[in-house]
PDB file of N, CA and C in Angstrom:
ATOM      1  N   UNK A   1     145.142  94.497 122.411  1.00  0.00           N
ATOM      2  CA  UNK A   1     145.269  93.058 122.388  1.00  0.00           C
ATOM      3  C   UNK A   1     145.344  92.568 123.828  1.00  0.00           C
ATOM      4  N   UNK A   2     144.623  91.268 123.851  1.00  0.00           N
ATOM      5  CA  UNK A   2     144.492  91.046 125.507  1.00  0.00           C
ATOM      6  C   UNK A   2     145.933  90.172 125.883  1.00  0.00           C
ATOM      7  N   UNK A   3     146.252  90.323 127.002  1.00  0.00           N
ATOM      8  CA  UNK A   3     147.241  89.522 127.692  1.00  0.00           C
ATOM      9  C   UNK A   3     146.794  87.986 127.755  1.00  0.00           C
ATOM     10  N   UNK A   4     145.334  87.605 127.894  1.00  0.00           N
ATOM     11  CA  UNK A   4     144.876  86.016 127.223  1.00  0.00           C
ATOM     12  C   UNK A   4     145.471  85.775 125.904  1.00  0.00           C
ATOM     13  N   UNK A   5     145.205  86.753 125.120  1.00  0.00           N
ATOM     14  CA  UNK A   5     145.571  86.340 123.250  1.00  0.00           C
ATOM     15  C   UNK A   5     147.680  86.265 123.178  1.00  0.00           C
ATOM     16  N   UNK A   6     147.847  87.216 123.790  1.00  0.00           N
ATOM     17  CA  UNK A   6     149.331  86.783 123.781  1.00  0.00           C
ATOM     18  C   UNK A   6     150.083  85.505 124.355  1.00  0.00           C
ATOM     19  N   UNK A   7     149.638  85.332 125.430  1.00  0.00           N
ATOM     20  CA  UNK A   7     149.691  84.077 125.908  1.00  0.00           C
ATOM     21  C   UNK A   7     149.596  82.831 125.380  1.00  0.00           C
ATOM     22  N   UNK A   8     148.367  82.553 124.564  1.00  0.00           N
ATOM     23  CA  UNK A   8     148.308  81.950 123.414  1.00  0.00           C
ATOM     24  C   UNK A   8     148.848  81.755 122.318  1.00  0.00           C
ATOM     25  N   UNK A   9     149.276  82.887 121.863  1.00  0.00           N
ATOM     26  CA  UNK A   9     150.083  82.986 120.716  1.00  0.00           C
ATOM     27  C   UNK A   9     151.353  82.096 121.225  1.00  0.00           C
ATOM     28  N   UNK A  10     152.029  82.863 122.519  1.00  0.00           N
ATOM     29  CA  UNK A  10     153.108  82.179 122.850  1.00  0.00           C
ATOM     30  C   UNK A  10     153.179  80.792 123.153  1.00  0.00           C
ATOM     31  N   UNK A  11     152.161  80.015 123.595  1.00  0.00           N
ATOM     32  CA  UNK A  11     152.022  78.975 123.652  1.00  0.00           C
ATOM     33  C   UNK A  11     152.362  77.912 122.237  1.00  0.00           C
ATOM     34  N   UNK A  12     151.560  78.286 121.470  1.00  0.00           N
ATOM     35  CA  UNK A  12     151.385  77.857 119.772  1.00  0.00           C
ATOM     36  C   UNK A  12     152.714  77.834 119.132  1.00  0.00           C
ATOM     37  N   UNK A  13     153.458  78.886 119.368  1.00  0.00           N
ATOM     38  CA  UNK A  13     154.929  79.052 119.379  1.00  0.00           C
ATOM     39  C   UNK A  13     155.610  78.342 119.498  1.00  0.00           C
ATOM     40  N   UNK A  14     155.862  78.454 121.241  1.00  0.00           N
ATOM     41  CA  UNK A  14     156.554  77.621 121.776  1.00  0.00           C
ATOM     42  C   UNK A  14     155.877  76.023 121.433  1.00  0.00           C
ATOM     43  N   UNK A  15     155.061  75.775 121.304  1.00  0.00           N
ATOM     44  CA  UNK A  15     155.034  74.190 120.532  1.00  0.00           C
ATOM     45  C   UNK A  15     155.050  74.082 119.011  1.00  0.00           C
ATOM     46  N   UNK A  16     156.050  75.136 118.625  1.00  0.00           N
ATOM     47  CA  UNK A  16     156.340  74.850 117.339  1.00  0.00           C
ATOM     48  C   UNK A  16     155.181  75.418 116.193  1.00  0.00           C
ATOM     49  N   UNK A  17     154.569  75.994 116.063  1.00  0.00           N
ATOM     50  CA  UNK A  17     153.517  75.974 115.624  1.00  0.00           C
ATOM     51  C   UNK A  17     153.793  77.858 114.851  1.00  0.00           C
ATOM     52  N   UNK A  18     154.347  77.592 113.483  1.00  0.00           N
ATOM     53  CA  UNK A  18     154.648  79.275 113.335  1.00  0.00           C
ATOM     54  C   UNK A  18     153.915  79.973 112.161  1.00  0.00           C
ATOM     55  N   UNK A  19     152.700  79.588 112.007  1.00  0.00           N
ATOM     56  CA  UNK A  19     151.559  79.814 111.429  1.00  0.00           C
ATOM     57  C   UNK A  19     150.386  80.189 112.240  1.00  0.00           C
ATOM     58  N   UNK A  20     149.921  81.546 112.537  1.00  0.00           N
ATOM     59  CA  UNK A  20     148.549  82.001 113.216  1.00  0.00           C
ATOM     60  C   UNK A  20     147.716  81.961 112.744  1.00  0.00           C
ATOM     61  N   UNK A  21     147.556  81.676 111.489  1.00  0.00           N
ATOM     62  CA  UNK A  21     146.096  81.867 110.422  1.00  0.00           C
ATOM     63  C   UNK A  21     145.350  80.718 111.393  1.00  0.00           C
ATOM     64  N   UNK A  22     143.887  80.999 111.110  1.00  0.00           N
ATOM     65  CA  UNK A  22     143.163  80.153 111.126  1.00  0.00           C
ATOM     66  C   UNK A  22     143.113  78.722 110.443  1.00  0.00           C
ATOM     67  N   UNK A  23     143.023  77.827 111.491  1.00  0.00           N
ATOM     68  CA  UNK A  23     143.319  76.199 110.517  1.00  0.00           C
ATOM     69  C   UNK A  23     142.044  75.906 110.543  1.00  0.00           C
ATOM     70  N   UNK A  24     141.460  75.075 109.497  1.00  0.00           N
ATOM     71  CA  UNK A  24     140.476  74.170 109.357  1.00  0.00           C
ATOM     72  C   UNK A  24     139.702  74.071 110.317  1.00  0.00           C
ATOM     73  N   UNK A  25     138.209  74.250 110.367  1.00  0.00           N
ATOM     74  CA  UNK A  25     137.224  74.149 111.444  1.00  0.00           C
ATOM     75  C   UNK A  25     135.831  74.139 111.035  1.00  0.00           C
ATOM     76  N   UNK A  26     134.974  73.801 111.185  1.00  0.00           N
ATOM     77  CA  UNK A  26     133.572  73.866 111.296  1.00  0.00           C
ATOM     78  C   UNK A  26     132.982  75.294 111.047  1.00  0.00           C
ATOM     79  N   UNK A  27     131.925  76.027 110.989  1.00  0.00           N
ATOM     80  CA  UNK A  27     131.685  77.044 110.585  1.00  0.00           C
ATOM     81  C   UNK A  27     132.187  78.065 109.678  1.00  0.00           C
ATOM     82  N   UNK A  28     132.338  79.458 110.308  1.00  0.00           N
ATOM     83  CA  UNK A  28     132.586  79.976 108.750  1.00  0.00           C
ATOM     84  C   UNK A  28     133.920  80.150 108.284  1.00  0.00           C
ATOM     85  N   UNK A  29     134.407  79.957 107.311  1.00  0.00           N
ATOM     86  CA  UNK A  29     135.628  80.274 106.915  1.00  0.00           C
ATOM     87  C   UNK A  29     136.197  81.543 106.878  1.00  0.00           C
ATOM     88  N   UNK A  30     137.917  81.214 106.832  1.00  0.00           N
ATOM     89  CA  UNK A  30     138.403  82.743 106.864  1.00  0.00           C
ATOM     90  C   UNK A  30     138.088  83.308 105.620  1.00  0.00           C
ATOM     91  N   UNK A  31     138.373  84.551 105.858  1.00  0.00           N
ATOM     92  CA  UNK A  31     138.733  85.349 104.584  1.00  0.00           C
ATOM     93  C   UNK A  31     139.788  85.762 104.398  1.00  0.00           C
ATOM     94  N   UNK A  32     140.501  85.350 105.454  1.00  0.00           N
ATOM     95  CA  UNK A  32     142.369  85.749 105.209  1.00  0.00           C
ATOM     96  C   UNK A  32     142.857  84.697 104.276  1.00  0.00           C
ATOM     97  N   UNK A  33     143.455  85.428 103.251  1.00  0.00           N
ATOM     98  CA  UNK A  33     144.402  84.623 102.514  1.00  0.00           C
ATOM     99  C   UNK A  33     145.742  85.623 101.761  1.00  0.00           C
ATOM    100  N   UNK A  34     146.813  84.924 101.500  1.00  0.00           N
ATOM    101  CA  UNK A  34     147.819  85.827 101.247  1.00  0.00           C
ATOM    102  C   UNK A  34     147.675  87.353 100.051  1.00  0.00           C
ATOM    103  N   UNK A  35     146.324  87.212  98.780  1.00  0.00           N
ATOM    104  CA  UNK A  35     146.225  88.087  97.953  1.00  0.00           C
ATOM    105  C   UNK A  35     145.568  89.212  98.751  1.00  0.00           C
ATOM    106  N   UNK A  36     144.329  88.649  99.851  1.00  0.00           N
ATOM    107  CA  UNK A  36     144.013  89.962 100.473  1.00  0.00           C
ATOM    108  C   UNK A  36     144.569  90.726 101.271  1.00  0.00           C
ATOM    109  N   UNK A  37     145.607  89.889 102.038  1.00  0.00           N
ATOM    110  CA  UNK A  37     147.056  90.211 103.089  1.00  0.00           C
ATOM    111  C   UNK A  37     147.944  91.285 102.124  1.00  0.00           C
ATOM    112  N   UNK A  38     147.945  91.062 101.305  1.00  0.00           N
ATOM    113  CA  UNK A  38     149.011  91.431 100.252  1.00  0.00           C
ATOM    114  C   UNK A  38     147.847  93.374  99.402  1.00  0.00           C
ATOM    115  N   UNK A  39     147.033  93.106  99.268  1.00  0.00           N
ATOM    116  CA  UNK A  39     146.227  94.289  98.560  1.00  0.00           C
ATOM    117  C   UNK A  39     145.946  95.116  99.990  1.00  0.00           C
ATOM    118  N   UNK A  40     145.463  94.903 101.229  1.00  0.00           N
ATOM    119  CA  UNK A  40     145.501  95.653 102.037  1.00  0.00           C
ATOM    120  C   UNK A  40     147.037  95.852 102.407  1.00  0.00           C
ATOM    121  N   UNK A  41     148.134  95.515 102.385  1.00  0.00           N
ATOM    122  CA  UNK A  41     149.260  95.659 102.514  1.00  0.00           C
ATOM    123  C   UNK A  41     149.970  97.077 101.677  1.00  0.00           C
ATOM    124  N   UNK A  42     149.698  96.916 100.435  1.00  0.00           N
ATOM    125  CA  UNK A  42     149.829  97.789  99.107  1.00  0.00           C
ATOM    126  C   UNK A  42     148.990  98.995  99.481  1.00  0.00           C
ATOM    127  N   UNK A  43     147.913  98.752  99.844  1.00  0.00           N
ATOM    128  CA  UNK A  43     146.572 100.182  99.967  1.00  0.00           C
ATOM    129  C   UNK A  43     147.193 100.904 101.370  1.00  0.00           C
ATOM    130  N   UNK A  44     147.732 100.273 102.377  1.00  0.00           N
ATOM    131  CA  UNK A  44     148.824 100.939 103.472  1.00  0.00           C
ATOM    132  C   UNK A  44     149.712 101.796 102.726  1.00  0.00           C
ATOM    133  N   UNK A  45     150.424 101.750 101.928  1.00  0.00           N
ATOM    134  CA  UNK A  45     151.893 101.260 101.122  1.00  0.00           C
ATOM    135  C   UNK A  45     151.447 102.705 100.532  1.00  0.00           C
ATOM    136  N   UNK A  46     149.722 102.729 100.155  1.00  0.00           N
ATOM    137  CA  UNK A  46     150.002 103.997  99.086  1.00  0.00           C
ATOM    138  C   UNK A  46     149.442 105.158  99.547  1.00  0.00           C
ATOM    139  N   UNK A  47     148.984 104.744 101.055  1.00  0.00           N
ATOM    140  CA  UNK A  47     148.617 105.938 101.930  1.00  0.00           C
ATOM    141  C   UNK A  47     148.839 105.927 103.323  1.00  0.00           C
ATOM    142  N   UNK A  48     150.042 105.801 103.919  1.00  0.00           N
ATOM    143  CA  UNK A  48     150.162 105.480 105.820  1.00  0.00           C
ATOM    144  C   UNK A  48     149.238 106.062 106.234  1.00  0.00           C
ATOM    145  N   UNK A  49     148.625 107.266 106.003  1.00  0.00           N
ATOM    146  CA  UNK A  49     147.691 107.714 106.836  1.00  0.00           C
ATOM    147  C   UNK A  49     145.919 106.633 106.614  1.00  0.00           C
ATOM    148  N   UNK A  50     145.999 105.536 105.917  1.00  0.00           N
ATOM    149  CA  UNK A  50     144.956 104.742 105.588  1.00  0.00           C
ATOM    150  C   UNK A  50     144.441 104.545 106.631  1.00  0.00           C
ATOM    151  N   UNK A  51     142.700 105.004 107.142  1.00  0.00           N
ATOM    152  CA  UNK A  51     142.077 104.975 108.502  1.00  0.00           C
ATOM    153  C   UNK A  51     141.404 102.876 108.613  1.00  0.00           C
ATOM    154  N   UNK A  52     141.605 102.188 109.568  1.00  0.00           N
ATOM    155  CA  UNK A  52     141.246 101.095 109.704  1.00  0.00           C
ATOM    156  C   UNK A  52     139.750 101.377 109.347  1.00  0.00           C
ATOM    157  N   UNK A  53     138.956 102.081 109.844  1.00  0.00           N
ATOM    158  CA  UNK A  53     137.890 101.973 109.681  1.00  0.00           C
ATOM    159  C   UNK A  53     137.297 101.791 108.220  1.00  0.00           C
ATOM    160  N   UNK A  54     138.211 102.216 107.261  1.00  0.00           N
ATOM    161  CA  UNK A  54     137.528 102.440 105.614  1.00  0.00           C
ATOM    162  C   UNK A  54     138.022 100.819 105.462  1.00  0.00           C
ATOM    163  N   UNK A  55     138.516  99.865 105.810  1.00  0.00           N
ATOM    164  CA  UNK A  55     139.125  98.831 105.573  1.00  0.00           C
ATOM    165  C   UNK A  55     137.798  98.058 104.706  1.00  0.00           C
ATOM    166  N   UNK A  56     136.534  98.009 105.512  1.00  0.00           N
ATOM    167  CA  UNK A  56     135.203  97.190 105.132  1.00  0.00           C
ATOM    168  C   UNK A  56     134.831  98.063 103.462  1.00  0.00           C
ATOM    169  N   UNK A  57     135.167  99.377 103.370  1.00  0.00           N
ATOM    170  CA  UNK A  57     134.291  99.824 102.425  1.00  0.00           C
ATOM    171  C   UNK A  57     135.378  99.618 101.574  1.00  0.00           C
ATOM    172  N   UNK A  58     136.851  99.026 101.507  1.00  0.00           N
ATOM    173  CA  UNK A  58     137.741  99.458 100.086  1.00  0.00           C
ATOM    174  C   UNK A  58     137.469  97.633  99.804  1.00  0.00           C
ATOM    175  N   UNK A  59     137.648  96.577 101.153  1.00  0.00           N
ATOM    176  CA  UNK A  59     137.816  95.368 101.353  1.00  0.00           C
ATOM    177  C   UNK A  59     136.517  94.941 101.766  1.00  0.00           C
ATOM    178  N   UNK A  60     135.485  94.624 100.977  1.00  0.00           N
ATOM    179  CA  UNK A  60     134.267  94.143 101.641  1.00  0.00           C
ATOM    180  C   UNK A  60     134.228  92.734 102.360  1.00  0.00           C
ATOM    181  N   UNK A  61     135.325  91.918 101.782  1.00  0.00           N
ATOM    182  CA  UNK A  61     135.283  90.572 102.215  1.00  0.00           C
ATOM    183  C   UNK A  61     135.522  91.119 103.800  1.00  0.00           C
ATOM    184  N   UNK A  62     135.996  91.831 104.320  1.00  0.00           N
ATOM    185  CA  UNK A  62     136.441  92.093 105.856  1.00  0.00           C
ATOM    186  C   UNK A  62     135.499  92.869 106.617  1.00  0.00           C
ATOM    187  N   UNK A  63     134.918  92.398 107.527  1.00  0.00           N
ATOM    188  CA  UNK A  63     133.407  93.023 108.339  1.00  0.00           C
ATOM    189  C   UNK A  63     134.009  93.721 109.183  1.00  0.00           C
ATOM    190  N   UNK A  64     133.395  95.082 109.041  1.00  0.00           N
ATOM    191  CA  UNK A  64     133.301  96.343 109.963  1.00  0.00           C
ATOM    192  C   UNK A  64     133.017  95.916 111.528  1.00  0.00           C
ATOM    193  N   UNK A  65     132.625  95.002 111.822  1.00  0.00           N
ATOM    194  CA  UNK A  65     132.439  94.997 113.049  1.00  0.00           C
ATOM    195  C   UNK A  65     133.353  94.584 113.911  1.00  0.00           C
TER     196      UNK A  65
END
């Protein structure tokens, strides 16, 4: 994670702001929402050793790249 992105974060913070999701914008929408937060959460849950990389092939909504 870059020292730009933390910075930011802290910024957003510190003005109150304690939600990181993506807000409302033009182009494409997220695909984060709390059920997929929650099923990749569980699929951790039922294997710690779960490799990030299989994330696209169990979770297709989430791009490999």
């Amino acid at each position: 994670m870059s020292e730009g992105k933390v910075s930011q974060w802290f910024r957003h913070f510190k003005d109150g702001q304690t939600n990181m999701r993506d807000e409302d914008r033009s182009g494409h929408k997220s695909v984060m929402h709390d059920n997929l937060v929650e099923n990749v959460n569980n699929k951790t849950r039922e294997n710690w050793q779960f490799p990030i990389s299989e994330l696209s092939v169990c979770f297709p909504q989430i791009s490999h790249i």
